[in-house]
Protein backbone atom coordinates (compact mmCIF):
# COMPACT_ATOMS: atom_id res chain seq x y z
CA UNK A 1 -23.89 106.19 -4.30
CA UNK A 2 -25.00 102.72 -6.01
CA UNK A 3 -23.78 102.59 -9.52
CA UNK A 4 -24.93 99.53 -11.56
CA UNK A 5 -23.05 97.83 -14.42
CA UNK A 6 -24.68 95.81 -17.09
CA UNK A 7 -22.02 93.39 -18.13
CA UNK A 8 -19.92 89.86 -17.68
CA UNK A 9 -18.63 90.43 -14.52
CA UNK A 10 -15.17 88.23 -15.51
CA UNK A 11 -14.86 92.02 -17.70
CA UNK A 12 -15.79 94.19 -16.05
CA UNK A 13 -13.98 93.41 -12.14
CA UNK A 14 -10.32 93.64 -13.80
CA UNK A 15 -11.33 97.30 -14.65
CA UNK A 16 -12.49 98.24 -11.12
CA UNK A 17 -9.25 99.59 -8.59
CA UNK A 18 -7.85 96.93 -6.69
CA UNK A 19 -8.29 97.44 -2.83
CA UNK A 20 -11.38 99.47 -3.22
CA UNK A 21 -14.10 97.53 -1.74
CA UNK A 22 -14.88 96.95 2.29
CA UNK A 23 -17.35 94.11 1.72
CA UNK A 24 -17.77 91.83 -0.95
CA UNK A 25 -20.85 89.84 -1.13
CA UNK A 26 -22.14 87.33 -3.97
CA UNK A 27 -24.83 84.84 -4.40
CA UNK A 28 -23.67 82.83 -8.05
CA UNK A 29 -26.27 80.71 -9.92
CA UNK A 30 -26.33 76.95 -7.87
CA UNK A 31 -25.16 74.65 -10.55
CA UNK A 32 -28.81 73.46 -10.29
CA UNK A 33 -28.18 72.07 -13.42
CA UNK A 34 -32.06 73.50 -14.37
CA UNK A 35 -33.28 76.95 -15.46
CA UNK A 36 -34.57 79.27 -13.07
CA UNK A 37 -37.51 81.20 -13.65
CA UNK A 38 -39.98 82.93 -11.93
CA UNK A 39 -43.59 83.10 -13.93
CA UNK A 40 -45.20 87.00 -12.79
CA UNK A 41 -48.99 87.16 -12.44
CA UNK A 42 -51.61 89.96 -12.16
CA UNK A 43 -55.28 88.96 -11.05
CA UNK A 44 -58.39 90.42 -12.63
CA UNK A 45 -61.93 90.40 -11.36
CA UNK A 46 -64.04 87.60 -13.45
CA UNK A 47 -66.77 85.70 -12.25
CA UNK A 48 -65.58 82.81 -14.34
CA UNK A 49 -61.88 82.73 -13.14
CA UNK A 50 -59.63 80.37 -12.06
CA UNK A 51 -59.20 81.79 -8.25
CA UNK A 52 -61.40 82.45 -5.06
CA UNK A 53 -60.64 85.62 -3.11
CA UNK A 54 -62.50 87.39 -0.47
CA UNK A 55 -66.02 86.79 0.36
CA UNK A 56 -65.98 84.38 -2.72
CA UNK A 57 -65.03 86.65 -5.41
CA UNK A 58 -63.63 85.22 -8.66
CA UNK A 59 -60.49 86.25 -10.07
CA UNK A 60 -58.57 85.01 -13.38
CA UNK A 61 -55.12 85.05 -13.29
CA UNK A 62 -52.75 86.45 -15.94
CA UNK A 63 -49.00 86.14 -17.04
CA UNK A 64 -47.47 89.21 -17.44
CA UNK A 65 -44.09 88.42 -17.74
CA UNK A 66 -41.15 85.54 -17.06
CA UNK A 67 -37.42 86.27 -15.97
CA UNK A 68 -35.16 83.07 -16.53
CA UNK A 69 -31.69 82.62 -16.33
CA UNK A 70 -30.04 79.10 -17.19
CA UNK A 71 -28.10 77.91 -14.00
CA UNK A 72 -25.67 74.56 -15.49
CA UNK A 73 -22.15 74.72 -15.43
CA UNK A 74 -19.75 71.75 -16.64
CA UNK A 75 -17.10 72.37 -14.59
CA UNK A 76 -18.59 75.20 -12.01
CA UNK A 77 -15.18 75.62 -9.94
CA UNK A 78 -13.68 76.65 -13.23
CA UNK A 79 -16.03 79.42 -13.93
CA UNK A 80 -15.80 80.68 -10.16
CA UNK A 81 -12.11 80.64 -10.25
CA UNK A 82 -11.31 83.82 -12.20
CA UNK A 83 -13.98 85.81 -10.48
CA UNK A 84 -12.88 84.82 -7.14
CA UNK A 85 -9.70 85.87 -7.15
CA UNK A 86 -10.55 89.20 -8.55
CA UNK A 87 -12.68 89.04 -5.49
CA UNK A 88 -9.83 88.79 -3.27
CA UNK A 89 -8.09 91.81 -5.51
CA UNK A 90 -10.86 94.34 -4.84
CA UNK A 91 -10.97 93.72 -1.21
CA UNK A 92 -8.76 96.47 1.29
CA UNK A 93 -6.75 94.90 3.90
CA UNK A 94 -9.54 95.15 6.36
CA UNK A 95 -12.92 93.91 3.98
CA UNK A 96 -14.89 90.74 4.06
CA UNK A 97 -16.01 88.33 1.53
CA UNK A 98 -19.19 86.57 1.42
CA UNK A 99 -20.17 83.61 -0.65
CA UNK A 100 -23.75 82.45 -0.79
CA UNK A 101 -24.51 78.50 -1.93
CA UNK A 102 -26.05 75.72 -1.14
CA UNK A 103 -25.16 71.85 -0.75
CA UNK A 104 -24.68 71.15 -4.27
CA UNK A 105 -21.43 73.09 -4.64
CA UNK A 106 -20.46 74.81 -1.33
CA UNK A 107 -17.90 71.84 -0.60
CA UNK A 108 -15.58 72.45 -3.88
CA UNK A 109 -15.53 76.01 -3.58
CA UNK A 110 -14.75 76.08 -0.03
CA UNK A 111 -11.34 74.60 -0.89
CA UNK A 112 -11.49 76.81 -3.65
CA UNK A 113 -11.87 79.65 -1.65
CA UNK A 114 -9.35 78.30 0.88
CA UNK A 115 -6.71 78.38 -1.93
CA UNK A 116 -7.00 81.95 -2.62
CA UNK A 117 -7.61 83.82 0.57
CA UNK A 118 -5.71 80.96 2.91
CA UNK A 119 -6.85 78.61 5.06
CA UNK A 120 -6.94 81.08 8.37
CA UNK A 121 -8.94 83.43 6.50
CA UNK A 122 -12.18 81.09 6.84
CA UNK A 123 -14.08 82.70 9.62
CA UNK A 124 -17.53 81.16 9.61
CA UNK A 125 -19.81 78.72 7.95
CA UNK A 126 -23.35 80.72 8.14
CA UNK A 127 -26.57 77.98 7.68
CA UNK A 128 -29.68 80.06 6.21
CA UNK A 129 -32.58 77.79 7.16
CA UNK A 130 -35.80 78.22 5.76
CA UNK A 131 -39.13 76.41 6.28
CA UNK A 132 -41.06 77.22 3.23
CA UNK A 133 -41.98 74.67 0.20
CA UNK A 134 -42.76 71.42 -1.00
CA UNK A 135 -40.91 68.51 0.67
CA UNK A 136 -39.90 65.15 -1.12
CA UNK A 137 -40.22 61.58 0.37
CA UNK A 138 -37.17 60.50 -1.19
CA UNK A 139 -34.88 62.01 1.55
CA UNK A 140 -34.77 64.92 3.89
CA UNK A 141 -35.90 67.64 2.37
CA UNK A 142 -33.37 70.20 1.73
CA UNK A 143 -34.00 73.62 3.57
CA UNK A 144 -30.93 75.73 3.93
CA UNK A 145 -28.53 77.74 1.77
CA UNK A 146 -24.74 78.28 2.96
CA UNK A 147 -22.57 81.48 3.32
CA UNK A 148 -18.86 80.92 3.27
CA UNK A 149 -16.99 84.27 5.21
CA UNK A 150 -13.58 84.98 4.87
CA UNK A 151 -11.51 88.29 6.25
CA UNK A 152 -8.68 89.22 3.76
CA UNK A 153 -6.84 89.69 7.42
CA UNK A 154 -7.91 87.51 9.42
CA UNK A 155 -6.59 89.29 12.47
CA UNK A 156 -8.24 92.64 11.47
CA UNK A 157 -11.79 92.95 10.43
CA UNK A 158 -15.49 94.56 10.93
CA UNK A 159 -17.86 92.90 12.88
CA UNK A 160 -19.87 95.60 15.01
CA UNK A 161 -21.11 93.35 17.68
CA UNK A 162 -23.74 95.99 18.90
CA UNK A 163 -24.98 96.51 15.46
CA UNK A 164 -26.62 92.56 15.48
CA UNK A 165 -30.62 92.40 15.26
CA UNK A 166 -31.14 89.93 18.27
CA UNK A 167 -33.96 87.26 17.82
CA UNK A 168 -35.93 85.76 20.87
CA UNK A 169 -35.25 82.84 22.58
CA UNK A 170 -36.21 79.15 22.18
CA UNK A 171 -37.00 78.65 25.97
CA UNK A 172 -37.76 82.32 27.08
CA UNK A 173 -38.57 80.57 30.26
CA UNK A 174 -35.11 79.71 30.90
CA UNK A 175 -33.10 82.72 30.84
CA UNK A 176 -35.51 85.33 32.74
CA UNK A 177 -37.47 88.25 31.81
CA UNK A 178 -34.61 90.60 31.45
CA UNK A 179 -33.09 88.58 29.31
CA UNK A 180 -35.89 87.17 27.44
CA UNK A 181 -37.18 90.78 26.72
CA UNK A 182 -33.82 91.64 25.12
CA UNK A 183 -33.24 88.42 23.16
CA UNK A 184 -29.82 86.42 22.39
CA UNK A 185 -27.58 87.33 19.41
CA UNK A 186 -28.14 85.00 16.64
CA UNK A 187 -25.65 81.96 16.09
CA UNK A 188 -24.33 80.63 12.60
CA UNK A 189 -27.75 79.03 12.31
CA UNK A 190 -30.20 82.02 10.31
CA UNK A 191 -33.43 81.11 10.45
CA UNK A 192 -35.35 83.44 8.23
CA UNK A 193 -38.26 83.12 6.00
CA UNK A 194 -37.53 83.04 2.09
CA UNK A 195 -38.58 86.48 -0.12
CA UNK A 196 -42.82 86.05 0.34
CA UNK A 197 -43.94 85.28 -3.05
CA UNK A 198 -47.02 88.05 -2.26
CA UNK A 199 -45.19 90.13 -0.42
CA UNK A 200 -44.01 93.60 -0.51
CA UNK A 201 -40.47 92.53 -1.07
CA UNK A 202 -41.25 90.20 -4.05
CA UNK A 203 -39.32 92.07 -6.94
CA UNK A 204 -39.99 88.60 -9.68
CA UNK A 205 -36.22 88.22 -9.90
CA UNK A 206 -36.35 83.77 -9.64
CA UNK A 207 -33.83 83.65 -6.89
CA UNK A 208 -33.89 86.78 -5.05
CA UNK A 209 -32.43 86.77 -1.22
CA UNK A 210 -34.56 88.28 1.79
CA UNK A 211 -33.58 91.90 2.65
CA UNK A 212 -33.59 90.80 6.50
CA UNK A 213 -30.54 88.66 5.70
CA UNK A 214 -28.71 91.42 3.77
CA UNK A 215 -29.46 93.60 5.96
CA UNK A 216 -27.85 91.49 9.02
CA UNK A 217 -24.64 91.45 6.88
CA UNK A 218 -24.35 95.06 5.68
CA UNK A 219 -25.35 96.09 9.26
CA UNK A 220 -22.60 93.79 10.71
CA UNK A 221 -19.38 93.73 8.18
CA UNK A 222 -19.30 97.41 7.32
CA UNK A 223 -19.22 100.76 8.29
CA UNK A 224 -21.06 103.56 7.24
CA UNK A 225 -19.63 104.79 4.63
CA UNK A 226 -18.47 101.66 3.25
CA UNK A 227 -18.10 100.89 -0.29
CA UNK A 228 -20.25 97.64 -1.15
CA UNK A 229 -19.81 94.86 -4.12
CA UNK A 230 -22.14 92.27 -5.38
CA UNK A 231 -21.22 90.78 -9.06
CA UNK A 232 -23.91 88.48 -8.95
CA UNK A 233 -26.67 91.53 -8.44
CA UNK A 234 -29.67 89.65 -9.67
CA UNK A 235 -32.37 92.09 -8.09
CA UNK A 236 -30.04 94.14 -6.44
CA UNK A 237 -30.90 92.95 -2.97
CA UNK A 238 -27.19 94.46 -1.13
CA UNK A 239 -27.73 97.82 -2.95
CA UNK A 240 -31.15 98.00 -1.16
CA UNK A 241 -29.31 96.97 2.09
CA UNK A 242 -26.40 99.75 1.49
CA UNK A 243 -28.64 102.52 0.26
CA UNK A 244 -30.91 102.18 3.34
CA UNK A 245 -27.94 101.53 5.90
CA UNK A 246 -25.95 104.58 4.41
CA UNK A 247 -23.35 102.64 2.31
CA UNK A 248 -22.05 102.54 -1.17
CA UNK A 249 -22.41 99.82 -3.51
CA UNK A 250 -21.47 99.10 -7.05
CA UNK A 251 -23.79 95.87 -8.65
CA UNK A 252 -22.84 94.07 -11.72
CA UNK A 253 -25.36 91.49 -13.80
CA UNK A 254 -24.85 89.90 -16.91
CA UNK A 255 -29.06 90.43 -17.59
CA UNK A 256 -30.78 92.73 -19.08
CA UNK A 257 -33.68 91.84 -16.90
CA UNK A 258 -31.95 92.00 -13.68
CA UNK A 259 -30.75 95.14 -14.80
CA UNK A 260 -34.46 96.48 -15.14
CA UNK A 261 -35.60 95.11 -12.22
CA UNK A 262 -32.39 96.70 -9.98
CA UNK A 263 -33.27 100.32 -12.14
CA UNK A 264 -37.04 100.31 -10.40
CA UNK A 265 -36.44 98.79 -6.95
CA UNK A 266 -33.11 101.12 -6.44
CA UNK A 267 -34.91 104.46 -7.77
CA UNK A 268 -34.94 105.65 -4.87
CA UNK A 269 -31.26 105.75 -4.16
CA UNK A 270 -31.02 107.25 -7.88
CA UNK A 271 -28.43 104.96 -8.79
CA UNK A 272 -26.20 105.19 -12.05
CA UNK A 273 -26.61 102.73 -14.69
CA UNK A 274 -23.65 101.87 -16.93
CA UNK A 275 -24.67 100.02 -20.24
CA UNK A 276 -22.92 97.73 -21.53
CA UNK A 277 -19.04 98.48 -23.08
């Protein structure tokens, strides 16, 4: 079942049962410091528009729509805090935690993070590259986001080894045909494209994750089964992963927008929308 709750998540997690969840994963606004949006566009035919398609066709483009959400935070540690350790609340004995950043805060709530769950409960440092973007000539250009993990028990935990999606190798030439036609499991470098912005996947949401590295997680850190959390839903990216890899999942968002946006991508799964209290 995926249920989704419209609401401040600080509210609505201290209602939820502690221990209920097997795998906790968020992905909080940056701290950019900017607002994020992400402008939607439809093309129509016009032999006076602004675009060139195939075999020279003009098109015109056309705003249909804008979802923004502001992303500065004086003192972002502070507003983490609260929801963190309800994190740590909701997780059973045996569940996982997953924090998605990038540089501009990762360091802070590391220790953060290492003050609630412990020090030994730090399992990996994930790096999400990306090659996708403008790049500045100021410094190197920043391509990678970072997932923290931490096991509530760090001596008991899921990680289904046979479940990883293996990815070729480097220097196939190396290792063999056997092994080069089977592939290596991945490392704690993920290098994965970012969400196309014409694909398929594209649901308009500004920063919406790929489903390939959801999926990798989900597949990975639970079971079948599993119940799923994700208080940060945005477009509801892990309730895609858990509906499709036969898991539960409860989302919460704070916008109405994100809110529509998980209703039409998850209608599938017929999930249950709870308005706000």
């Amino acid at each position: 079942m995926i249920e989704i709750y419209h609401g401040d998540c600080v509210e609505i997690l201290p209602r939820l049962p502690g221990a209920s969840f097997d795998l906790i994963y968020i992905d909080p606004p940056f701290n950019t410091g900017r607002r994020q949006a992400r402008i939607s566009l439809r093309t129509v035919a016009d032999a006076r528009g602004d675009r060139t398609g195939f075999a020279g066709r003009r098109y015109r483009s056309e705003r249909v729509g804008t979802h923004a959400y502001p992303d500065a935070f004086d003192d972002y540690p502070a507003f983490l805090r609260p929801r963190l350790e309800q994190a740590y609340r909701l997780l059973r004995p045996t569940g996982s935690f997953f924090l998605h950043l990038d540089y501009r805060e990762v360091h802070y709530v590391k220790v953060l993070l290492d003050g609630i769950f412990g020090r030994s409960s730090f399992l990996n440092e994930i790096i999400w590259a990306y090659d996708y973007g403008a790049r500045t000539r100021r410094r190197w250009a920043p391509k990678h986001d970072n997932l923290l993990w931490y096991a509530k028990d760090p001596r008991r935990y899921t990680f289904r080894y046979d479940d990883i999606d293996r990815v070729p190798y480097l220097a196939p030439g190396l290792v063999g045909p056997e092994k080069a036609a089977r592939g290596k499991t991945p490392t704690d470098v993920w290098w994965h494209t970012i969400v196309s912005p014409t694909g398929r996947e594209k649901t308009g949401y500004p920063t919406q994750k790929p489903l390939g590295i959801i999926n990798r997680i989900v597949r990975v850190h639970s079971n079948p089964g599993d119940r799923l959390l994700d208080f940060f839903a945005g477009s509801g990216t892990l309730g895609e992963a858990a509906a499709r890899l036969g898991r539960d999942c409860v989302l919460i968002d704070n916008h109405a927008a994100a809110i529509e946006i998980m209703r039409r991508r998850l209608a599938f799964a017929r999930p249950v929308v709870h308005p706000p209290a």
